[in-house]
PDB file of N, CA and C in Angstrom:
ATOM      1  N   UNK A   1     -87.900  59.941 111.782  1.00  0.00           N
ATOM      2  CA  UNK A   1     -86.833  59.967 110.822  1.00  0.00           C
ATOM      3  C   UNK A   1     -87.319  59.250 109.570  1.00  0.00           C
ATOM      4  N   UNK A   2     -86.453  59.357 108.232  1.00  0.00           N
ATOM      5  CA  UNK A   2     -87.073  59.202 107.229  1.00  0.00           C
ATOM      6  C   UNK A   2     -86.252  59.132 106.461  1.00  0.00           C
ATOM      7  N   UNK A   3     -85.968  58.256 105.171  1.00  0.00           N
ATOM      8  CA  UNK A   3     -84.978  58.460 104.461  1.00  0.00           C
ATOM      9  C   UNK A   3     -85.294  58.571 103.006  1.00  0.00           C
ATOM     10  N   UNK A   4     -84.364  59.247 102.540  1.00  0.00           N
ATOM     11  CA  UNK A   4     -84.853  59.894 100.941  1.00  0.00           C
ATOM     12  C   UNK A   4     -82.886  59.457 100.245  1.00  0.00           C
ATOM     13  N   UNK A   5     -83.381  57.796  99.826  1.00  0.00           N
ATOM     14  CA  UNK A   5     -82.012  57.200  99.227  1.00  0.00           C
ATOM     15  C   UNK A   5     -81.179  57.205 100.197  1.00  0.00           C
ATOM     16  N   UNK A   6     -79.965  57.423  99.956  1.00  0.00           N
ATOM     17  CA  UNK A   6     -78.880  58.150 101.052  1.00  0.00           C
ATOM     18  C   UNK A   6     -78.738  58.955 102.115  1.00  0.00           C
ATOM     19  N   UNK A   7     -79.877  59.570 102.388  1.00  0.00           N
ATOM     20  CA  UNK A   7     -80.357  60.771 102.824  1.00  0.00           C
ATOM     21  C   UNK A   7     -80.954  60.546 104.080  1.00  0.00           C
ATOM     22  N   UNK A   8     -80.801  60.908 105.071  1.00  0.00           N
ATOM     23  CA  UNK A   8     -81.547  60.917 106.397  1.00  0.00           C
ATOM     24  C   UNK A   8     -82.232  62.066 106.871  1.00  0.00           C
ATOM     25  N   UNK A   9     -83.861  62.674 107.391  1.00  0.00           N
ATOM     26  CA  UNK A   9     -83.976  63.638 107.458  1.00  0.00           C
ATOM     27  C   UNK A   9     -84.811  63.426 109.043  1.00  0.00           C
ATOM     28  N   UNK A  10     -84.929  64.508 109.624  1.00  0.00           N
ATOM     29  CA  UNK A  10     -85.593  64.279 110.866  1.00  0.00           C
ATOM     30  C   UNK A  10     -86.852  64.753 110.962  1.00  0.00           C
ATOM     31  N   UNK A  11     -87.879  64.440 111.213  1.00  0.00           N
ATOM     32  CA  UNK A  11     -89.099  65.594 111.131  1.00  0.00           C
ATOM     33  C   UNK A  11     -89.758  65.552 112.201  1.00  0.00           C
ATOM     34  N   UNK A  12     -89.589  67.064 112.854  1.00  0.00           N
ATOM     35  CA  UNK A  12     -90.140  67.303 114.243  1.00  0.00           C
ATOM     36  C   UNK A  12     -91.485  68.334 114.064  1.00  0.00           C
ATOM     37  N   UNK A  13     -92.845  67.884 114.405  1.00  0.00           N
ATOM     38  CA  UNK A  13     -93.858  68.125 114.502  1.00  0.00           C
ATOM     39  C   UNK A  13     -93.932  69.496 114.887  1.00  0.00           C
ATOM     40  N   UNK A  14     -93.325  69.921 115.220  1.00  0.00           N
ATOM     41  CA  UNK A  14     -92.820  71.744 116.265  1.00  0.00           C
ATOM     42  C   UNK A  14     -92.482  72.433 115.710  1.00  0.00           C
ATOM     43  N   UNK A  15     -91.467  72.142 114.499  1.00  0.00           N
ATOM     44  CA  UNK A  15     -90.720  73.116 113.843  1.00  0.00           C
ATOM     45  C   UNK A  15     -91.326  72.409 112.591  1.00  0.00           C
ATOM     46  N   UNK A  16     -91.058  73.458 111.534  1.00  0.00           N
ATOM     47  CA  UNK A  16     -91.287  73.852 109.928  1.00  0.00           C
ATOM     48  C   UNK A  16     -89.713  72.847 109.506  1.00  0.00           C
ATOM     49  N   UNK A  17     -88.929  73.458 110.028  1.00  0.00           N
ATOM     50  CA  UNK A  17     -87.050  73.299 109.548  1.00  0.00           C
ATOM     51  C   UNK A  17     -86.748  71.661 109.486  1.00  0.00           C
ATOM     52  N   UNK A  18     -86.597  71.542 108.388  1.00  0.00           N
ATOM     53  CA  UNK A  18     -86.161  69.957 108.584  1.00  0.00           C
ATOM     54  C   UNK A  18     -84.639  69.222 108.278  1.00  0.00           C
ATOM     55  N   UNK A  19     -83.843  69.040 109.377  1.00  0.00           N
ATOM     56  CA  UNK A  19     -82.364  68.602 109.074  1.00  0.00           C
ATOM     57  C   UNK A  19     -82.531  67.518 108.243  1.00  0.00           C
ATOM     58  N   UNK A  20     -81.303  67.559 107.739  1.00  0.00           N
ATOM     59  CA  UNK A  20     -80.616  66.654 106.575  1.00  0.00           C
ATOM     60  C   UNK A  20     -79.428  66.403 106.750  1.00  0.00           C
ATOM     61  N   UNK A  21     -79.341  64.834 106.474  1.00  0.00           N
ATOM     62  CA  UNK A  21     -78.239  64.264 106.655  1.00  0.00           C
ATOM     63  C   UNK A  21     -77.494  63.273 105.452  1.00  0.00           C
ATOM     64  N   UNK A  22     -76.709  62.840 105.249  1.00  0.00           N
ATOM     65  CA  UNK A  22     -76.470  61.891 104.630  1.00  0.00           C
ATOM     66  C   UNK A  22     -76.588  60.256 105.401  1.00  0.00           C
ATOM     67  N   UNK A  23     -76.477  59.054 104.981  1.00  0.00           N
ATOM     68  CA  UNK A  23     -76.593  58.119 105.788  1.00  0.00           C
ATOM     69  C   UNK A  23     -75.101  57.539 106.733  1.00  0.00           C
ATOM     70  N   UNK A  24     -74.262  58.189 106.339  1.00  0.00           N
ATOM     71  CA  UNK A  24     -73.299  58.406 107.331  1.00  0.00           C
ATOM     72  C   UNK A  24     -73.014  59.302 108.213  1.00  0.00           C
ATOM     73  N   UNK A  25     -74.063  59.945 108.268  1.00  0.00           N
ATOM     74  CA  UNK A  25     -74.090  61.218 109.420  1.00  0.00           C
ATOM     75  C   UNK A  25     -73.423  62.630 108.743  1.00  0.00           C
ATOM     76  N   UNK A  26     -73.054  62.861 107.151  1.00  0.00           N
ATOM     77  CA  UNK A  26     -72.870  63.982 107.367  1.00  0.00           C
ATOM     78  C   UNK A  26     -73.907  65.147 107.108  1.00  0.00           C
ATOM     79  N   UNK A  27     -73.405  66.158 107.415  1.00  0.00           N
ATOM     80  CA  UNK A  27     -74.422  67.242 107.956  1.00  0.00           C
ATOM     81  C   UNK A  27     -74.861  67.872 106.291  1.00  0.00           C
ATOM     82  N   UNK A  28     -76.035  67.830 105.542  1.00  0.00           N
ATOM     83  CA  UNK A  28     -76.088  68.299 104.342  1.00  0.00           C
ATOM     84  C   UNK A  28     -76.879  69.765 104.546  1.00  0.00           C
ATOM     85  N   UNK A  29     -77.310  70.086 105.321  1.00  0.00           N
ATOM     86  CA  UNK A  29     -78.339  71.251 105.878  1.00  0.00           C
ATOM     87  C   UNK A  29     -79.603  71.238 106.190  1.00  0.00           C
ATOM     88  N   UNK A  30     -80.464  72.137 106.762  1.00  0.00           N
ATOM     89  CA  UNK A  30     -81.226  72.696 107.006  1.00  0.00           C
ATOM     90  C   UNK A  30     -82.562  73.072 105.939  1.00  0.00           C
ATOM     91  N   UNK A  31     -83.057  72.141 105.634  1.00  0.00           N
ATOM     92  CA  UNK A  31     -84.371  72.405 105.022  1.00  0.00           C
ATOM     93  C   UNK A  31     -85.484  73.186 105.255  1.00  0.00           C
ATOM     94  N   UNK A  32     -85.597  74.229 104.665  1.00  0.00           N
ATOM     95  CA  UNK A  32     -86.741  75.377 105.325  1.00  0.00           C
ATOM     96  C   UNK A  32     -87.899  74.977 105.363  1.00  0.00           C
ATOM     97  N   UNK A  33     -88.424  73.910 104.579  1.00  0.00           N
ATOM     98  CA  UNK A  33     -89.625  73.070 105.035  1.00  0.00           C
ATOM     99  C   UNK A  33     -89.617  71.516 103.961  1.00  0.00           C
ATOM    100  N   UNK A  34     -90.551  70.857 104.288  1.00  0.00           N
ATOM    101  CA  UNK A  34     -90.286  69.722 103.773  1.00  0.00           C
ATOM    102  C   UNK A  34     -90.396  69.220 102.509  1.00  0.00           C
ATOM    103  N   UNK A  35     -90.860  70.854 101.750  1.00  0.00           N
ATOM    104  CA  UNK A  35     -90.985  70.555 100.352  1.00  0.00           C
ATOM    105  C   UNK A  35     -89.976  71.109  99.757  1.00  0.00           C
ATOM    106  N   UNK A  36     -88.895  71.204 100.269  1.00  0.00           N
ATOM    107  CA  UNK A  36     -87.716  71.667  99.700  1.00  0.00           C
ATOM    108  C   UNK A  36     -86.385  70.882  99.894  1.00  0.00           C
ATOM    109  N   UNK A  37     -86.584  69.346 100.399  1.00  0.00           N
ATOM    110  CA  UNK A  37     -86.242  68.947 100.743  1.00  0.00           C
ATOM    111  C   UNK A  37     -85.036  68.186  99.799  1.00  0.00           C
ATOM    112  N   UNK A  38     -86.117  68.086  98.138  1.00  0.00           N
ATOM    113  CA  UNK A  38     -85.426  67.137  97.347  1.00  0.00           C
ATOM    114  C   UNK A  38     -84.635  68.433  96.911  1.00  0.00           C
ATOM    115  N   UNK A  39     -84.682  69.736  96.806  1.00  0.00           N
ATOM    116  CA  UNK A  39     -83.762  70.541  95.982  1.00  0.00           C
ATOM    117  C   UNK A  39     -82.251  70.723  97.149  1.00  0.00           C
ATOM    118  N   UNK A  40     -82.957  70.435  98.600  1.00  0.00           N
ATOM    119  CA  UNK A  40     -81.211  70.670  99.028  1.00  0.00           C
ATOM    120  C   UNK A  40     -80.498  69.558  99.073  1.00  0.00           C
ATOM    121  N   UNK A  41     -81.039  67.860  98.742  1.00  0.00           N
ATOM    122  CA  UNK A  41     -79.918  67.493  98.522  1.00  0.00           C
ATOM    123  C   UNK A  41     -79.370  67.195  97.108  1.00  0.00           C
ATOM    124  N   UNK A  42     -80.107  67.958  96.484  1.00  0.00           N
ATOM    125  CA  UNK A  42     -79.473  67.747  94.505  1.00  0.00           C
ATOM    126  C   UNK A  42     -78.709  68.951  94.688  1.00  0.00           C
ATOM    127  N   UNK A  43     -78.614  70.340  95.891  1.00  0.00           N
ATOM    128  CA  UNK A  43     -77.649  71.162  95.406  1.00  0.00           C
ATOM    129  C   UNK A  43     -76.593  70.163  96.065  1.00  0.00           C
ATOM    130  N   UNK A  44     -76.609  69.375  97.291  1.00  0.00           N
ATOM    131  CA  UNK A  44     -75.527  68.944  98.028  1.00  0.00           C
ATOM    132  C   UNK A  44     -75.081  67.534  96.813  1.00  0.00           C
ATOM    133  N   UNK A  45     -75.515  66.959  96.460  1.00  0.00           N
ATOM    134  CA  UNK A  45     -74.948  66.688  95.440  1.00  0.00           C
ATOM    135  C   UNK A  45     -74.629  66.728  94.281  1.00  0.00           C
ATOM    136  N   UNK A  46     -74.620  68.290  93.277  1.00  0.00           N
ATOM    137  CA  UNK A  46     -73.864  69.023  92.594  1.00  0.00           C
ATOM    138  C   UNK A  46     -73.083  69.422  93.374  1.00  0.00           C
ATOM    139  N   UNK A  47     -72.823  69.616  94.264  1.00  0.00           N
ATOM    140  CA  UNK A  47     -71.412  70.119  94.950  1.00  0.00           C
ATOM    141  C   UNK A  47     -70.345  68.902  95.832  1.00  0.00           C
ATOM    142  N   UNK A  48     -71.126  68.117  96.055  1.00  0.00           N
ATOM    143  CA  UNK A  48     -70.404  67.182  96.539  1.00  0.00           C
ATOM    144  C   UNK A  48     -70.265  66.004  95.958  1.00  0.00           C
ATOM    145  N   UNK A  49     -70.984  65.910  94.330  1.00  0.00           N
ATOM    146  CA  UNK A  49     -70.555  64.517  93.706  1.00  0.00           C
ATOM    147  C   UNK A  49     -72.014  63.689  94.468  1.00  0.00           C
ATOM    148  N   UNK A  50     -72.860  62.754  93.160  1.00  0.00           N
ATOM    149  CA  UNK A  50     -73.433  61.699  93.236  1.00  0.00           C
ATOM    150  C   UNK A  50     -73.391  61.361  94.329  1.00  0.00           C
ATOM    151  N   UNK A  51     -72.261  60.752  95.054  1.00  0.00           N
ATOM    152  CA  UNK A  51     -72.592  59.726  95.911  1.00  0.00           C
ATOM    153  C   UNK A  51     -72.331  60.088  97.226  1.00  0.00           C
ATOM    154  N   UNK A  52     -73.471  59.797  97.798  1.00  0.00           N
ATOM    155  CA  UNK A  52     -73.489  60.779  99.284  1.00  0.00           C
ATOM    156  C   UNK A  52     -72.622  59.813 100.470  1.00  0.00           C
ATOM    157  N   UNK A  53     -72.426  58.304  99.950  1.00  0.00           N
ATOM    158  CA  UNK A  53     -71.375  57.685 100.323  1.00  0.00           C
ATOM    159  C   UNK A  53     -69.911  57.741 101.026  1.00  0.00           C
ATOM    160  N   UNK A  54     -69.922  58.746  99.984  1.00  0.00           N
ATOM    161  CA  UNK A  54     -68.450  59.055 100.182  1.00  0.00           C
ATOM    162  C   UNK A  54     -68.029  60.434  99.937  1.00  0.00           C
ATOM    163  N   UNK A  55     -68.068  61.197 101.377  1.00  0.00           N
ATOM    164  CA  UNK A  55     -68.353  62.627 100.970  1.00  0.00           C
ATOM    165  C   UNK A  55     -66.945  63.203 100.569  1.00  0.00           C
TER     166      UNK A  55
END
């Protein structure tokens, strides 16, 4: 596990796909690999507001 700010991500050696979380556990998605990691949570926060705090 690994964290990017607010952000919790899991990275399993097996799979490409890397979950994303916020640091309160919510579910931000599915990263198709790990270099795409910083664009899904800047869409999850244009849609959900700055602060991953307080979803």
């Amino acid at each position: 596990m690994d964290r990017y700010g607010d952000y919790c991500v899991i990275f399993d050696a097996d799979r490409d796909q890397v979950p994303v979380f916020t640091a309160l556990e919510q579910w931000v998605g599915l990263a198709d690999n790990p270099g795409v990691i910083a664009a899904l949570i800047d869409v999850h926060e244009r849609v959900h507001g700055g602060d991953a705090w307080w979803p």
